[in-house]
Structures are given as C-alpha cells and as structure tokens.
C-alpha atoms as a PDB file:
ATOM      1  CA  UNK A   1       0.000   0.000   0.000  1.00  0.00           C
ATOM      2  CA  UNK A   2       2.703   1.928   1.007  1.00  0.00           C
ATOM      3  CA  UNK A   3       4.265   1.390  -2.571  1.00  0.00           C
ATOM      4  CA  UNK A   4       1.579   2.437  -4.383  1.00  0.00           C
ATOM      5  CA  UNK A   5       1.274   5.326  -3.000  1.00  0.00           C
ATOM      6  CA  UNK A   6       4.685   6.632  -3.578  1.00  0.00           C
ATOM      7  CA  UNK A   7       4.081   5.779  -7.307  1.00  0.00           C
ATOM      8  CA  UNK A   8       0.649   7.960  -7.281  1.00  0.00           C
ATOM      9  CA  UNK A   9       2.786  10.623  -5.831  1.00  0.00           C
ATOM     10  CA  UNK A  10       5.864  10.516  -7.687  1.00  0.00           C
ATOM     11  CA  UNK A  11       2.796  10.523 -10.706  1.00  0.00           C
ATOM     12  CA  UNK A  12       1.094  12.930  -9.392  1.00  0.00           C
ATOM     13  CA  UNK A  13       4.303  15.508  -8.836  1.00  0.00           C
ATOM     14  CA  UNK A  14       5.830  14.596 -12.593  1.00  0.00           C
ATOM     15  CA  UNK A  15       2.660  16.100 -14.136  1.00  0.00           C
ATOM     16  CA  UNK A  16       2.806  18.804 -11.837  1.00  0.00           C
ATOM     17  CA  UNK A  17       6.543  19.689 -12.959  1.00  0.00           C
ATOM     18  CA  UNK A  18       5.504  18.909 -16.625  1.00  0.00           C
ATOM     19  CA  UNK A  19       2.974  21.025 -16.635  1.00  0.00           C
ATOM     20  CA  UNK A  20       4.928  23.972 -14.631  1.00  0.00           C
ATOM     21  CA  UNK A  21       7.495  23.508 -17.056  1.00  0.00           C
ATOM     22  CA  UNK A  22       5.438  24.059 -20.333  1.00  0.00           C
ATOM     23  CA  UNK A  23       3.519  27.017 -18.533  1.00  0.00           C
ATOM     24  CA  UNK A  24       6.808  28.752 -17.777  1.00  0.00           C
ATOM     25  CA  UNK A  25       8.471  28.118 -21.579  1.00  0.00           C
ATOM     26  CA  UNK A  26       5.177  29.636 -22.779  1.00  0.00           C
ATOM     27  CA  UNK A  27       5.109  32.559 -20.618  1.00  0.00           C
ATOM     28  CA  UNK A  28       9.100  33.132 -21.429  1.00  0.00           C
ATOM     29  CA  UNK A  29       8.506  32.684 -25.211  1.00  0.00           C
ATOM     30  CA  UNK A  30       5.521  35.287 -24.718  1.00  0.00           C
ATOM     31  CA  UNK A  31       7.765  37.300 -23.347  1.00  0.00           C
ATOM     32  CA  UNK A  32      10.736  37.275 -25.513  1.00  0.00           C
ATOM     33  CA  UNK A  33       8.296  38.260 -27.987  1.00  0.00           C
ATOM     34  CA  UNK A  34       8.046  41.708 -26.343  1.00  0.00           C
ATOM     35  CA  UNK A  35      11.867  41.815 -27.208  1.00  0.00           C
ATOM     36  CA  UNK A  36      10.626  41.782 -31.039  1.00  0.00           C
ATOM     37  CA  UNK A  37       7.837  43.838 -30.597  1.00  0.00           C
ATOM     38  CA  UNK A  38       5.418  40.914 -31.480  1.00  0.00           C
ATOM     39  CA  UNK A  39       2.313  42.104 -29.479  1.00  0.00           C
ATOM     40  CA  UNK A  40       0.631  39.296 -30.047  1.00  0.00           C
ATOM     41  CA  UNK A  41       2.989  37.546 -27.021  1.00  0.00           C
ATOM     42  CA  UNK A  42       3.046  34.000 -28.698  1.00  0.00           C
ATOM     43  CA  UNK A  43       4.323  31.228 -26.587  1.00  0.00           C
ATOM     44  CA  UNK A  44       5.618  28.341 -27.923  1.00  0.00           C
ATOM     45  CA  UNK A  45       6.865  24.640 -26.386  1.00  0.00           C
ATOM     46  CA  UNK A  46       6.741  21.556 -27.481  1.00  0.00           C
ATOM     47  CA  UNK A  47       4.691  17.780 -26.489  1.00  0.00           C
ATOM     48  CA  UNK A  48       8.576  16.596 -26.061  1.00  0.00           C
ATOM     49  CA  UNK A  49       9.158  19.150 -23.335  1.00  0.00           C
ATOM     50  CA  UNK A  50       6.660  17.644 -21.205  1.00  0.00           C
ATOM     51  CA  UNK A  51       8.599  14.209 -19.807  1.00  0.00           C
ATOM     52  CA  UNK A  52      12.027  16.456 -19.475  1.00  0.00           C
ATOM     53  CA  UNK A  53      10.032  19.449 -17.413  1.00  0.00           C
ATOM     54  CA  UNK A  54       8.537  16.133 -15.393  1.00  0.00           C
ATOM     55  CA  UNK A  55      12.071  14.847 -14.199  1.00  0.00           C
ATOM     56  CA  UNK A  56      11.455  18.052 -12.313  1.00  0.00           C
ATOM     57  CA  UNK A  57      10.016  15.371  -9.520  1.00  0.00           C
ATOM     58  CA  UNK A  58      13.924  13.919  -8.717  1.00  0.00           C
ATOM     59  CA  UNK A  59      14.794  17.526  -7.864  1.00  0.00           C
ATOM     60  CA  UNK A  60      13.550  17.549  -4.171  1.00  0.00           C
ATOM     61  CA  UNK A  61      14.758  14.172  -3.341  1.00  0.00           C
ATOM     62  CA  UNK A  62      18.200  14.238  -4.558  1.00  0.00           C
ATOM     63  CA  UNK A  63      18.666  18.185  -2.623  1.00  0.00           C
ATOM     64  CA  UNK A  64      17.155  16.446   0.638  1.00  0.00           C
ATOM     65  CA  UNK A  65      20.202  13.328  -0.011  1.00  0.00           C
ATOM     66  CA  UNK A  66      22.785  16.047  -0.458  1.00  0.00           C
ATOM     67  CA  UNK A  67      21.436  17.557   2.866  1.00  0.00           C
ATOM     68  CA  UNK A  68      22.343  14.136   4.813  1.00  0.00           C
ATOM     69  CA  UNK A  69      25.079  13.472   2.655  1.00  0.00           C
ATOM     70  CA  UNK A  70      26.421  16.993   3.963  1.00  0.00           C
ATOM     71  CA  UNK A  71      25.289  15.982   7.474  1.00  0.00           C
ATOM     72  CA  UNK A  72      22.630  18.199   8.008  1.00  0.00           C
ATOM     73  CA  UNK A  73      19.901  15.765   9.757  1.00  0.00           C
ATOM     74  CA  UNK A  74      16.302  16.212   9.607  1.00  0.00           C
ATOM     75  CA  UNK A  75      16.027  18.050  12.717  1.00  0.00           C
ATOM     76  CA  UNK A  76      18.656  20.229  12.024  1.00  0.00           C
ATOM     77  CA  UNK A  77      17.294  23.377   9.389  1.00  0.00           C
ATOM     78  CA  UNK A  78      19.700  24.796   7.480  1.00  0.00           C
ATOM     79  CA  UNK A  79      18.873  29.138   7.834  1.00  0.00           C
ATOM     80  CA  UNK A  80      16.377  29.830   4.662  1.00  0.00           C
ATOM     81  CA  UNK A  81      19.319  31.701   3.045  1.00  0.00           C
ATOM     82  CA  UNK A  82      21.688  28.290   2.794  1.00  0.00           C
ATOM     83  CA  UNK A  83      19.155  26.242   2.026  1.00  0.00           C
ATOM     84  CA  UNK A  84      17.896  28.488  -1.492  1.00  0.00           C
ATOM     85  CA  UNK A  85      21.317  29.231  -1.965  1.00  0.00           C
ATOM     86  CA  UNK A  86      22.349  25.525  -2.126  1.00  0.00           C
ATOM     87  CA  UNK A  87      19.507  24.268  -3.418  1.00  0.00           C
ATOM     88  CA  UNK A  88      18.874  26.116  -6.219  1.00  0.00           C
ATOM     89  CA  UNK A  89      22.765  25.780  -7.032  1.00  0.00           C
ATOM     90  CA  UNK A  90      22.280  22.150  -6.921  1.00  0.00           C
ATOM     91  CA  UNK A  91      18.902  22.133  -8.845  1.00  0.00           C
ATOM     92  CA  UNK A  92      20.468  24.675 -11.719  1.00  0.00           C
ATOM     93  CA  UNK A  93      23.576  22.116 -12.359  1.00  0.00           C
ATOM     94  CA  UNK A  94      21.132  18.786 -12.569  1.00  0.00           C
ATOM     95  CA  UNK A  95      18.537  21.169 -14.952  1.00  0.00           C
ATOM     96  CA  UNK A  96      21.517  22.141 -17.514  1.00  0.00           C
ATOM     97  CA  UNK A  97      23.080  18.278 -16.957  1.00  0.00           C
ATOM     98  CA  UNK A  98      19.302  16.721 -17.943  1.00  0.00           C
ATOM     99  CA  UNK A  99      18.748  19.584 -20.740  1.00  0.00           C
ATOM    100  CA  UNK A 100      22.587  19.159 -22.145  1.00  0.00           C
ATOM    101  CA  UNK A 101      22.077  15.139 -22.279  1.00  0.00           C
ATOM    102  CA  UNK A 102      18.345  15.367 -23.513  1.00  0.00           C
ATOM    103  CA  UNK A 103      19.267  17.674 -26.085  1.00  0.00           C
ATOM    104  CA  UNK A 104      22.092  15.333 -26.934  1.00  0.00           C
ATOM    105  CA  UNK A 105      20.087  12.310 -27.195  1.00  0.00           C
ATOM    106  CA  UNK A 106      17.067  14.538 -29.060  1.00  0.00           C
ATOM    107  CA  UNK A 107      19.194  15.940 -31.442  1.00  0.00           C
ATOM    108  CA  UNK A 108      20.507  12.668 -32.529  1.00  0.00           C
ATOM    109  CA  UNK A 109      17.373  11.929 -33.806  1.00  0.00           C
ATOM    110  CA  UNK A 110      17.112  15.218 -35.419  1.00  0.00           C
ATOM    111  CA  UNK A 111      13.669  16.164 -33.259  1.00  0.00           C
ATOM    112  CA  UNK A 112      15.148  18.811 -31.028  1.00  0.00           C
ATOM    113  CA  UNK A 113      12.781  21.512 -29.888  1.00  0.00           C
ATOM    114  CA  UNK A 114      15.209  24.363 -28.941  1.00  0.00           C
ATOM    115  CA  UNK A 115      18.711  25.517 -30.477  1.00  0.00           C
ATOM    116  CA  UNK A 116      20.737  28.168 -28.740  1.00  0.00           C
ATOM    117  CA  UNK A 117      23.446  27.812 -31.495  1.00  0.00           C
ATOM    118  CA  UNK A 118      24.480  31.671 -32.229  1.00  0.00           C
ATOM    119  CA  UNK A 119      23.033  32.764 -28.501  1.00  0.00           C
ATOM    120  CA  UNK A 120      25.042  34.274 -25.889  1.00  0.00           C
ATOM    121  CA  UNK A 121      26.566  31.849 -23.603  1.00  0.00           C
ATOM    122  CA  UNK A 122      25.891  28.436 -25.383  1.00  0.00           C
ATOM    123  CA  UNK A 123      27.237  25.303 -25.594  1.00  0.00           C
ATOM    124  CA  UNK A 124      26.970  23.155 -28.349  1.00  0.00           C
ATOM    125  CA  UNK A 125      23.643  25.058 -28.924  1.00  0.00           C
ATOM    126  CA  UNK A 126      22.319  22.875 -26.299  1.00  0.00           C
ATOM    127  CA  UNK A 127      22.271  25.077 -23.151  1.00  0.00           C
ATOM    128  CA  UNK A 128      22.481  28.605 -22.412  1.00  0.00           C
ATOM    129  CA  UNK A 129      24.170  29.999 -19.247  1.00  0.00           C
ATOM    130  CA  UNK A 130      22.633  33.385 -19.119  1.00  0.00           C
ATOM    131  CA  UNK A 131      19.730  30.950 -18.461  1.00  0.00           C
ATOM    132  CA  UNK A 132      21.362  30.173 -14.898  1.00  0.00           C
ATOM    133  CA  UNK A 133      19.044  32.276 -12.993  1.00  0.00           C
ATOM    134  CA  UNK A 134      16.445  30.780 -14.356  1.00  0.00           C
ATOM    135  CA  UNK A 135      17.028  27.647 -13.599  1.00  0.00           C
ATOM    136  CA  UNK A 136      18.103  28.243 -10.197  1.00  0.00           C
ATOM    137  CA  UNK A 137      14.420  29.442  -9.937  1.00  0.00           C
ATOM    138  CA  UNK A 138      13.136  26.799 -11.576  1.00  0.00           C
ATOM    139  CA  UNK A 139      14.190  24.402  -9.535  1.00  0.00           C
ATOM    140  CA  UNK A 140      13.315  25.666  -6.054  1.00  0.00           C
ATOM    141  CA  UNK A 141       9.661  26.112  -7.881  1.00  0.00           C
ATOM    142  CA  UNK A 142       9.790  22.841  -8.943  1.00  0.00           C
ATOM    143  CA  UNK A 143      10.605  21.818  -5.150  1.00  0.00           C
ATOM    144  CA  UNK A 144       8.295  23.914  -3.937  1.00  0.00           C
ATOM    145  CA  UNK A 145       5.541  22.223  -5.918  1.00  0.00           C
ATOM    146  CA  UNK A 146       6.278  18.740  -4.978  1.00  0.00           C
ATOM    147  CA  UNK A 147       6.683  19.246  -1.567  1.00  0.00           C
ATOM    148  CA  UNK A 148       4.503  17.157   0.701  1.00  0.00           C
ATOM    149  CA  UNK A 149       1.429  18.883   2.253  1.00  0.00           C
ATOM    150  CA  UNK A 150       2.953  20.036   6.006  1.00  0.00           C
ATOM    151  CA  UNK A 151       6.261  19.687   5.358  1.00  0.00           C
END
C-alpha cells in the first residue's frame, strides 16, 4: 500500500513539474516576444518538453540526499538563506546536466525543440548559461511544488 502510493505521488508531482514547465516556456517565449515587438505575445513549447520538465520530480529528493550526505539531519534546518542558496545551485547544475544530455540524445534523432546555437553563452547550442538564474528558480519552484502537504 505503502508502494503504491509513492508511485501515485511521484505521478502525481511529474505532471505537476511537466505542466509547470510548459507554462513557464510559454510565458518566457511570450515574453521574448516583447523583445521583437510581437504584441501578439506568442508562446511556444513543445509535447517533447513535457517528460524532461517532469524529471522536475527527482529535484527535491536528490537536494534532501545532499542535505544528509552533507550531514545536516532532519532536525537540524539549514537558515532559509543556505538552504535556497544551495539548493537552487544544486537544482540549476542537474537542470543544464538533464537539458545538455536530452538535447544530446534529441538531437541525434534530429527532433530537437530548442537551439541556442548563435546565442550568448551556449554550448553546443544545447544550453544557455545566461539561463542560470532561471534555472536556479526553476528548480526551487519545482521543489516547492512537490513538496509534501505540512512539510
């Protein structure tokens, strides 16, 4: 019982990154549109984005690991400021890591959705990182929404 609960949840908080995920590229392709002075704010993503934006779900458990792993215990809190500040740190290297290597693997197959090539600050056309802050903010949203109810 136990089990299959987890599963629901793990379920339940992969849509709930996957669907924070496309929101968020369609609200920052709206707005990059401003930058062309498109009115019409079109936002863009892509059905493929959907499973990447849902590994958002790993995020939370892999920060609270590095937490013991870095012996801070359960009872222990970390001030607000350490925990954001090495969170989102950790949370902005897996997010460029995952888009880098899904990229990779995407572009491979020649079905891609997004190519920085020519942008400021890529790499291989794969990531950008001017998008750092972003991602950072990304992440601790993406914690934020998975978090269990009273925690």
């Amino acid at each position: 019982m136990k089990t299959e609960y987890k599963i629901k949840e793990i379920g339940r908080n992969f849509c709930r990154c996957g669907i924070a995920g496309w929101c968020l590229e369609v609200i920052f392709t709206s707005a990059e549109s401003l930058a062309l002075h498109d009115w019409r704010l079109m936002g863009r993503t892509s059905l493929l984005m959907f499973p990447i934006y849902g590994m958002g779900v790993w995020l939370a458990p892999i920060g609270r690991a590095v937490d013991r792993w870095l012996k801070v215990s359960p009872g222990e809190a970390l001030t607000a400021g350490d925990r954001i500040m090495r969170h989102g740190t950790l949370y902005m290297v897996l997010i460029f890591a995952a888009e880098y290597l899904c990229g990779t693997w995407l572009r491979a197959r020649g079905i891609c959705p997004w190519d920085y090539t020519g942008r400021y600050s890529n790499i291989d056309g794969l990531i950008r990182l001017d998008f750092a802050p972003l991602w950072f903010m990304t992440g601790l949203l993406f914690e934020q929404i998975t978090k269990k109810k009273g925690a």
